[in-house]
C-alpha atoms as a PDB file:
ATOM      1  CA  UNK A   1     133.924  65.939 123.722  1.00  0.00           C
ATOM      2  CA  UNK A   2     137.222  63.901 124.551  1.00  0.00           C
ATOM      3  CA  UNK A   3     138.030  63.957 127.985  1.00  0.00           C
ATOM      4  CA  UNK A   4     140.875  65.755 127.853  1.00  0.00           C
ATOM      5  CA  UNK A   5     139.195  68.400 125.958  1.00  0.00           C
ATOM      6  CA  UNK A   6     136.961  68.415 129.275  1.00  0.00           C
ATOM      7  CA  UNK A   7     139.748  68.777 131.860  1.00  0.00           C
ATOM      8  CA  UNK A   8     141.697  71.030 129.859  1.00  0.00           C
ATOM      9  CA  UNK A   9     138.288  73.915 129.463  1.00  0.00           C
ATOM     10  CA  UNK A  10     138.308  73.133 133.418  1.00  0.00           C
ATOM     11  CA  UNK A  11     141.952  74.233 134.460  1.00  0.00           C
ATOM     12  CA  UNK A  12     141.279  77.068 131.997  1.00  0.00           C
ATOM     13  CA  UNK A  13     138.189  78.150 133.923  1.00  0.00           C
ATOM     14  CA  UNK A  14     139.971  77.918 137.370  1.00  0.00           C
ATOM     15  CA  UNK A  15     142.163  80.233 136.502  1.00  0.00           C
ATOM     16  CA  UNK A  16     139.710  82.702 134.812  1.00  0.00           C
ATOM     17  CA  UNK A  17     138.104  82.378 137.982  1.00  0.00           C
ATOM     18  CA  UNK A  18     140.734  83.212 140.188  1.00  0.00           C
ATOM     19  CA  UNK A  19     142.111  86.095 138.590  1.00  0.00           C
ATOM     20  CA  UNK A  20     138.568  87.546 138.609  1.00  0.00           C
ATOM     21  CA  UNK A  21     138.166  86.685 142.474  1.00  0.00           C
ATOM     22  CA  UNK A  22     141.654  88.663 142.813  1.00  0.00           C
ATOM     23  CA  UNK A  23     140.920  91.715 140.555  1.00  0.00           C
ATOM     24  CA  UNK A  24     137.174  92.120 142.382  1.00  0.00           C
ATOM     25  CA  UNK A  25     139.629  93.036 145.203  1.00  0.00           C
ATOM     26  CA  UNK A  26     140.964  96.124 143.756  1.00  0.00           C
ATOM     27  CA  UNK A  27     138.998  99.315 144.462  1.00  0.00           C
ATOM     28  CA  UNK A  28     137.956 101.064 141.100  1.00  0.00           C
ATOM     29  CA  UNK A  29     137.702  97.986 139.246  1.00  0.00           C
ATOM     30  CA  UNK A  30     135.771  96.137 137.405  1.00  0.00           C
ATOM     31  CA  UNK A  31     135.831  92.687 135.501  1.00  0.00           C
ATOM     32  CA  UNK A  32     133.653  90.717 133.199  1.00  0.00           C
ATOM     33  CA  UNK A  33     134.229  87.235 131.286  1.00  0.00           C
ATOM     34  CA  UNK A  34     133.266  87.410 128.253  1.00  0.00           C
ATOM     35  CA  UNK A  35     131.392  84.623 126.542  1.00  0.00           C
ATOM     36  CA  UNK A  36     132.118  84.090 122.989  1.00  0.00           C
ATOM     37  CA  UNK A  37     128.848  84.349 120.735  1.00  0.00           C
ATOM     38  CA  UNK A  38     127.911  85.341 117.592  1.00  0.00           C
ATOM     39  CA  UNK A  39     127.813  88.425 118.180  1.00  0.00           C
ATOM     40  CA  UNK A  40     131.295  88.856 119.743  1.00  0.00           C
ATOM     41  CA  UNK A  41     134.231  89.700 117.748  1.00  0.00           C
ATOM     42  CA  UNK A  42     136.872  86.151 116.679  1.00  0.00           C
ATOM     43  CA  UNK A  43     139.746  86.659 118.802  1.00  0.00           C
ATOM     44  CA  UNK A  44     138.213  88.489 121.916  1.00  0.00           C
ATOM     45  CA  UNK A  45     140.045  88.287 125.134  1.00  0.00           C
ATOM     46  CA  UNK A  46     138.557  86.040 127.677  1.00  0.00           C
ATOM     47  CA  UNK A  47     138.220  88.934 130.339  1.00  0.00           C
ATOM     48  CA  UNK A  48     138.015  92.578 130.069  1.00  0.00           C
ATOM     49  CA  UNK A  49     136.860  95.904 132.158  1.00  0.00           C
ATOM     50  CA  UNK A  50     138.461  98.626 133.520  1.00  0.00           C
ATOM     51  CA  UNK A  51     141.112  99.462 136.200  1.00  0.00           C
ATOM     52  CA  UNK A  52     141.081 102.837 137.778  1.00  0.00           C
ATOM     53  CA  UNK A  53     139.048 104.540 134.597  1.00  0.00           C
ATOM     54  CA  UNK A  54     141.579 102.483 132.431  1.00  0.00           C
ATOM     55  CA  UNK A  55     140.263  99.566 130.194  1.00  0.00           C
ATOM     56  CA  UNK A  56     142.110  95.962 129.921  1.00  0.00           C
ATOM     57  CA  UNK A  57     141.562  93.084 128.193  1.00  0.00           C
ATOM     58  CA  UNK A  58     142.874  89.521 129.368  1.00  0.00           C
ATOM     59  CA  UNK A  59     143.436  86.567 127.367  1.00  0.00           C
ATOM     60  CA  UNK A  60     143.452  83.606 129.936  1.00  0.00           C
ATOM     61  CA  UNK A  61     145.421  80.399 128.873  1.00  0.00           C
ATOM     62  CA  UNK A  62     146.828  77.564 130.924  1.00  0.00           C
ATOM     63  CA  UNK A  63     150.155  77.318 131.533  1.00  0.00           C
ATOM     64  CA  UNK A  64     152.350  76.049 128.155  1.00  0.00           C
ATOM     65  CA  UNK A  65     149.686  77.477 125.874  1.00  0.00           C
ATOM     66  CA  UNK A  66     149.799  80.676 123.688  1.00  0.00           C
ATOM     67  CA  UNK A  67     147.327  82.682 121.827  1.00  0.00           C
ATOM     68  CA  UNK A  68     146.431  82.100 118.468  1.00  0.00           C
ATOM     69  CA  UNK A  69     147.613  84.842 116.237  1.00  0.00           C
ATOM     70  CA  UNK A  70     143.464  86.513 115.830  1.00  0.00           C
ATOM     71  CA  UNK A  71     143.960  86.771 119.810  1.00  0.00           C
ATOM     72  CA  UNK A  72     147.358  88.310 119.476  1.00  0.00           C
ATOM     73  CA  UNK A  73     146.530  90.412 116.892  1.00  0.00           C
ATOM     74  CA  UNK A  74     143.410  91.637 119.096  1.00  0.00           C
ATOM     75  CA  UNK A  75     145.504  92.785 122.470  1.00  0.00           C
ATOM     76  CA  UNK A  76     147.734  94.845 120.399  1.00  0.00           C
ATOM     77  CA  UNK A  77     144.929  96.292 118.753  1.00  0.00           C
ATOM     78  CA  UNK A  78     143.862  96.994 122.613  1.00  0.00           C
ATOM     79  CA  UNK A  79     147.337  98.337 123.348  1.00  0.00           C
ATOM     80  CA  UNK A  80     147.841 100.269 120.743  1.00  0.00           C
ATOM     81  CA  UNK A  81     144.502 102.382 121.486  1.00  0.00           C
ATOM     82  CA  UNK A  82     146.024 102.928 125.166  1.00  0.00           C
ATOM     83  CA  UNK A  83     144.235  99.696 126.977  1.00  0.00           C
ATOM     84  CA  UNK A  84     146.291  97.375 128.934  1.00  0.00           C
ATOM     85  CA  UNK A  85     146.216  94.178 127.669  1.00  0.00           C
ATOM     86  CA  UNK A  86     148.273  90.337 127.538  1.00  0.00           C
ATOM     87  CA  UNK A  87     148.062  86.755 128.035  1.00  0.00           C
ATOM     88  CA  UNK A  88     148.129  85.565 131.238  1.00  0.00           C
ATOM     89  CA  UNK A  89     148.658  82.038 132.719  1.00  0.00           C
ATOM     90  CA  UNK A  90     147.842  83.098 136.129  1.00  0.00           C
ATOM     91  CA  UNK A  91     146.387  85.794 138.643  1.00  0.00           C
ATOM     92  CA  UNK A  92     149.937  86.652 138.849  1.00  0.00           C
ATOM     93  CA  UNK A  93     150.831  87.213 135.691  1.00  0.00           C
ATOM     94  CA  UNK A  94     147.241  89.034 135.172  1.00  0.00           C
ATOM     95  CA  UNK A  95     148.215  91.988 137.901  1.00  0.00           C
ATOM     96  CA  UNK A  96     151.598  92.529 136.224  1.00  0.00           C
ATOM     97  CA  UNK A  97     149.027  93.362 132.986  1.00  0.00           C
ATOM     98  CA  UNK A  98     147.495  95.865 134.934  1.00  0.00           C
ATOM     99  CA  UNK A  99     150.673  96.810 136.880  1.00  0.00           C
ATOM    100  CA  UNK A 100     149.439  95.844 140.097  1.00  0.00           C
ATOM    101  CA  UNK A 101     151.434  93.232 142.536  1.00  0.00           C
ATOM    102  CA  UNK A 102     150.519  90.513 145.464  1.00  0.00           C
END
């Protein structure tokens, strides 16, 4: 693995890891990364669980990066069955998802 690779999956992680810290705050909710297998779906978000007795799903990127289009395609598959669901750079970013503030 290039080095880069290596700090790049780091920063990533930090702020999976932060935005779970944050959301294991809220009362009613609960939050789970999800490691990509072979027996999860392409395109999963990195985080998902449920809000209240509502379901999101997370994709967690760093700052500058996008989804691919597979992960794109998947949170509006999630929204459009009633889940909230987005990309988020950061824990802030991840509350406005679930329509919660700091």
């Amino acid at each position: 693995m290039k080095r880069g690779a290596e700090s790049n999956a780091a920063r990533e992680s930090q702020i999976v890891d932060s935005i779970m810290k944050r959301l294991r705050q809220e009362q009613r909710c609960v939050v789970r990364k999800r490691h990509g297998t072979a027996f999860c779906f392409a395109g999963d978000a990195d985080l998902y669980g449920s809000l209240r007795g509502r379901h999101f799903e997370i994709e967690v990127k760093r700052p500058g990066q996008f989804p691919t289009d597979l992960q794109a395609a998947r949170l509006v598959n999630w929204r459009d069955s009633g889940a909230l669901s987005g990309c988020a750079t950061s824990v802030r970013e991840a509350l406005a998802i679930l329509g919660l503030t700091e």
